[in-house]
Protein backbone atom coordinates (compact mmCIF):
# COMPACT_ATOMS: atom_id res chain seq x y z
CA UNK A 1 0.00 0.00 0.00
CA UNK A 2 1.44 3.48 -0.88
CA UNK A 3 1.73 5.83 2.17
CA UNK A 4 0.37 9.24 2.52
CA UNK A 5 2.21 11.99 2.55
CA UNK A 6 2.18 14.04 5.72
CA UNK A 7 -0.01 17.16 4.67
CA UNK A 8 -2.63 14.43 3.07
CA UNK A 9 -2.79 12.54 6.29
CA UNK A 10 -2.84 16.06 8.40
CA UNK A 11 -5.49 17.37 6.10
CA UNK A 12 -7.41 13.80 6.09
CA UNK A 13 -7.06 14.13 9.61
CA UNK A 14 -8.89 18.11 10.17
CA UNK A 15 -11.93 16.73 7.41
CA UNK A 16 -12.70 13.90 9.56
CA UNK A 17 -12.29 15.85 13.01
CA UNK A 18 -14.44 18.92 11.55
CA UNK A 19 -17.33 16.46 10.23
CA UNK A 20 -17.19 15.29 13.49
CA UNK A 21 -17.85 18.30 15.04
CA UNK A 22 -20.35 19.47 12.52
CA UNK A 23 -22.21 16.27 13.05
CA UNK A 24 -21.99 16.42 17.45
CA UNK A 25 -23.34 19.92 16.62
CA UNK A 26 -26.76 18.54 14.25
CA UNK A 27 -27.37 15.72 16.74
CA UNK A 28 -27.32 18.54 19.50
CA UNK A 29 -29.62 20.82 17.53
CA UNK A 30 -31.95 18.34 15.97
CA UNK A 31 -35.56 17.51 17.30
CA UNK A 32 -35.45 14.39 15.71
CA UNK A 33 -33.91 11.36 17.39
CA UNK A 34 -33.45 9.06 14.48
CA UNK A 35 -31.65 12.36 12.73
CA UNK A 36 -29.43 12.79 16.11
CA UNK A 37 -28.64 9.20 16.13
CA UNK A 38 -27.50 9.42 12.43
CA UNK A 39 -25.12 11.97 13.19
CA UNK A 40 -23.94 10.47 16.20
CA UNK A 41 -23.13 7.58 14.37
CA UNK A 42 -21.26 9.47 11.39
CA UNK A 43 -19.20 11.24 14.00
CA UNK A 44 -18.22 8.09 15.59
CA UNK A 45 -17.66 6.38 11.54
CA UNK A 46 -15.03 9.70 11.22
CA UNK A 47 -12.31 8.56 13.05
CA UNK A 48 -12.19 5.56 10.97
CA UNK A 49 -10.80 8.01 8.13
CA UNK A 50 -7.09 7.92 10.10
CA UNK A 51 -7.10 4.48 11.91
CA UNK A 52 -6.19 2.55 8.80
CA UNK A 53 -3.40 4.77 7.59
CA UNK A 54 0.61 4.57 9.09
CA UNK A 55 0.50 5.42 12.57
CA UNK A 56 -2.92 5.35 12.73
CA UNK A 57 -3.47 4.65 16.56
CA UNK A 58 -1.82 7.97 16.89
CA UNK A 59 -4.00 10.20 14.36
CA UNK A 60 -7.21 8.44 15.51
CA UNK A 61 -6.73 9.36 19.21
CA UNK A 62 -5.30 12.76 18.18
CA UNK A 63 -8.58 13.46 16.49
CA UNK A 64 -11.13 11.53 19.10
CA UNK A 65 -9.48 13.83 21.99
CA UNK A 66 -9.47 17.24 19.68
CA UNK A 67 -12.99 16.47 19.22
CA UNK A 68 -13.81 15.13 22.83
CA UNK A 69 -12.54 18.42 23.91
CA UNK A 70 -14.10 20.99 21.33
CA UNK A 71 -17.24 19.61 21.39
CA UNK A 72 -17.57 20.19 25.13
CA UNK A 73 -16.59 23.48 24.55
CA UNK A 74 -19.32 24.20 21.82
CA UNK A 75 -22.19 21.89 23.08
CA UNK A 76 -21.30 20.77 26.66
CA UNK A 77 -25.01 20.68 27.81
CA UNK A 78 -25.96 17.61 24.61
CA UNK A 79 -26.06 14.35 25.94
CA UNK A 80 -24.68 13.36 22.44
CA UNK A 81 -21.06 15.02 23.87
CA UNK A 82 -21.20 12.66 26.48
CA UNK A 83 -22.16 9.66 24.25
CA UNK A 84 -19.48 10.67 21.83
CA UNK A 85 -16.96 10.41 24.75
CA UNK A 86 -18.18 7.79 26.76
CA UNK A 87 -19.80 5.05 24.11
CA UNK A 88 -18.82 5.93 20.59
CA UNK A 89 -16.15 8.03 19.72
CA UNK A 90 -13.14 5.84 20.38
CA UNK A 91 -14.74 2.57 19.08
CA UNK A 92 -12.95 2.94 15.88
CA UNK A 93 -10.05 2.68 17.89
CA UNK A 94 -10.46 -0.58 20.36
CA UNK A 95 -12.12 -2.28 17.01
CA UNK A 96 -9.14 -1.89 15.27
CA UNK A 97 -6.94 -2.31 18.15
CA UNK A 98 -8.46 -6.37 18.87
CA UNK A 99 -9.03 -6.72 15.47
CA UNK A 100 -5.10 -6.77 14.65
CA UNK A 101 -4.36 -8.58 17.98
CA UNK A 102 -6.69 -11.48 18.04
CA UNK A 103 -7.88 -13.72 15.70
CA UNK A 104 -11.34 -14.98 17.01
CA UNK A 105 -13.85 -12.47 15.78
CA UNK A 106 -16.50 -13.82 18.71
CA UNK A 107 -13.78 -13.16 21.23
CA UNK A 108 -13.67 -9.73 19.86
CA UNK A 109 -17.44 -8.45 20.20
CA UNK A 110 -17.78 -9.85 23.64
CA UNK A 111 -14.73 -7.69 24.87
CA UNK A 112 -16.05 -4.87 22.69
CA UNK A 113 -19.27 -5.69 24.44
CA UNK A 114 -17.60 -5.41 27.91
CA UNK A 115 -16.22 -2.62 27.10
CA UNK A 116 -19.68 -0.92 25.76
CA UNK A 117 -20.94 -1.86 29.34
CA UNK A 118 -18.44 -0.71 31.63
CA UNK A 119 -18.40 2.76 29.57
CA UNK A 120 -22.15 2.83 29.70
CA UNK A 121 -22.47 2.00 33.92
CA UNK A 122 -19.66 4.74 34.13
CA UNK A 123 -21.96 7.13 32.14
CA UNK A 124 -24.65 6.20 34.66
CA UNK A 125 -22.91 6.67 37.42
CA UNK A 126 -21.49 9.95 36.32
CA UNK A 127 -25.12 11.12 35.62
CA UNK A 128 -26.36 9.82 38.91
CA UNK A 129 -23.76 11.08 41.48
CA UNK A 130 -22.20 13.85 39.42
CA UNK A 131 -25.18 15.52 37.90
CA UNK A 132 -27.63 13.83 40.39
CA UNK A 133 -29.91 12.69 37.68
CA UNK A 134 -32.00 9.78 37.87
CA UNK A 135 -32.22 7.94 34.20
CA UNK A 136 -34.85 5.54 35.09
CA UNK A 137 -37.19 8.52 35.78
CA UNK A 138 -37.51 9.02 31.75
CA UNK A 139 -39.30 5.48 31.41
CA UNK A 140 -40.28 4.33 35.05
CA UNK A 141 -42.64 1.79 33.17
CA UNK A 142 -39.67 -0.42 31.92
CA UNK A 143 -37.82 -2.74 34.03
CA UNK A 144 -34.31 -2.80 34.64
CA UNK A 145 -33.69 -5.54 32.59
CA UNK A 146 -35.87 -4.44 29.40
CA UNK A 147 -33.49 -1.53 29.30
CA UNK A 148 -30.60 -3.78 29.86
CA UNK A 149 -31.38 -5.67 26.72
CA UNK A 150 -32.69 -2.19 24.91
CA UNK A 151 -28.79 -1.16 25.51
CA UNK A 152 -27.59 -4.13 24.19
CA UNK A 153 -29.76 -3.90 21.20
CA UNK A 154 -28.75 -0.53 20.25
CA UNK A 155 -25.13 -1.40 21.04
CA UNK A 156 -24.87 -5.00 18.62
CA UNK A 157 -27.09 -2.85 15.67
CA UNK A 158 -24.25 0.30 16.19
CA UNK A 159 -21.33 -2.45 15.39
CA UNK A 160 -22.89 -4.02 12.46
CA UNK A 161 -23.94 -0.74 11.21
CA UNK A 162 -20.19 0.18 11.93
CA UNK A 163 -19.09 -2.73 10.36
CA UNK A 164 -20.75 -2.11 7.19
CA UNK A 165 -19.97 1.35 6.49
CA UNK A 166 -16.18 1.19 7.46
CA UNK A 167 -15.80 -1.64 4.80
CA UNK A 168 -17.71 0.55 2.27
CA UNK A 169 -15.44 3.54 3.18
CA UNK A 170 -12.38 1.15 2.48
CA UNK A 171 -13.58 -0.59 -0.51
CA UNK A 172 -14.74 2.46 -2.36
CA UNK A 173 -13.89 6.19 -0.58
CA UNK A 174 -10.55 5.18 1.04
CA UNK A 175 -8.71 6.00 -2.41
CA UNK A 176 -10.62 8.52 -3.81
CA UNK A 177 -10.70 10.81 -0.96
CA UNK A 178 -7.03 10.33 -0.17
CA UNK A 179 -4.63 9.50 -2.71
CA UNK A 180 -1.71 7.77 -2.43
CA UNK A 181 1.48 9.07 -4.10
């Protein structure tokens, strides 16, 4: 594979980090949840953009802390900030992270799993004791464990969704967008 030359990757690097923060900003301002969720989720696709390139690891966390800390500068009152940060900004990261380290793929979604579920009980926790919030008071009609498996839901349909789009960004985008000299 040809390399990138350092402005490319730099400039590859401040598209994916601004349409990040564009798209943190539209979830924010948007009255529609499936239209927030949508740009939640291409936020959290954009750091794909620099994880597959040479020192990758080092451009993708560059960009998911940049972004972690501009967006709660702009928006730090939208709970999609704190989503971003704490569920699905740095997924690109740990996915490609196992993915190079261990071979069995069902290995792999049960620690990205895991690691969905210890992020999401230390969102909760934040919320609860920091913010003294109580999240079960938005749907006191569902147990416990409907919302466990809600969570899980939304968190299994995220990684295929993920799954599918980063391949399409590879197979097709990946060369056009940045060209390899």
């Amino acid at each position: 594979m040809k390399r990138l030359s350092p402005g490319l990757m730099l400039a590859g690097l401040g598209m994916s980090a601004a349409i990040s923060l564009l798209m943190l900003f539209a979830a924010g301002v948007s009255r529609s949840i499936p239209v927030s969720a949508a740009c939640l989720f291409t936020a959290a696709l954009m750091t794909w953009i620099p994880i597959r390139e040479e020192h990758g690891y080092l451009f993708a966390a560059i960009e998911y802390f940049f972004v972690c800390g501009v967006s709660l500068l702009i928006s730090r009152s939208s709970v999609y900030t704190y989503l971003y940060i704490l569920l699905f900004g740095y997924y690109a990261i740990a996915r490609y992270y196992l993915r190079t380290r261990m071979d069995d793929r069902f290995l792999t979604v049960l620690i990205r799993m895991l690691i969905f579920n210890v992020m999401t009980a230390a969102g909760l926790a934040f919320v609860r004791f920091v913010l003294h919030y109580d999240v079960m008071t938005l749907a006191p009609d569902i147990s416990v464990y409907l919302m466990f498996a809600i969570v899980e839901g939304v968190f299994i349909v995220f990684m295929l969704l993920y799954k599918f789009f980063s391949y399409l960004f590879d197979s097709t985008l990946r060369n056009r967008l940045l060209p390899r000299r």
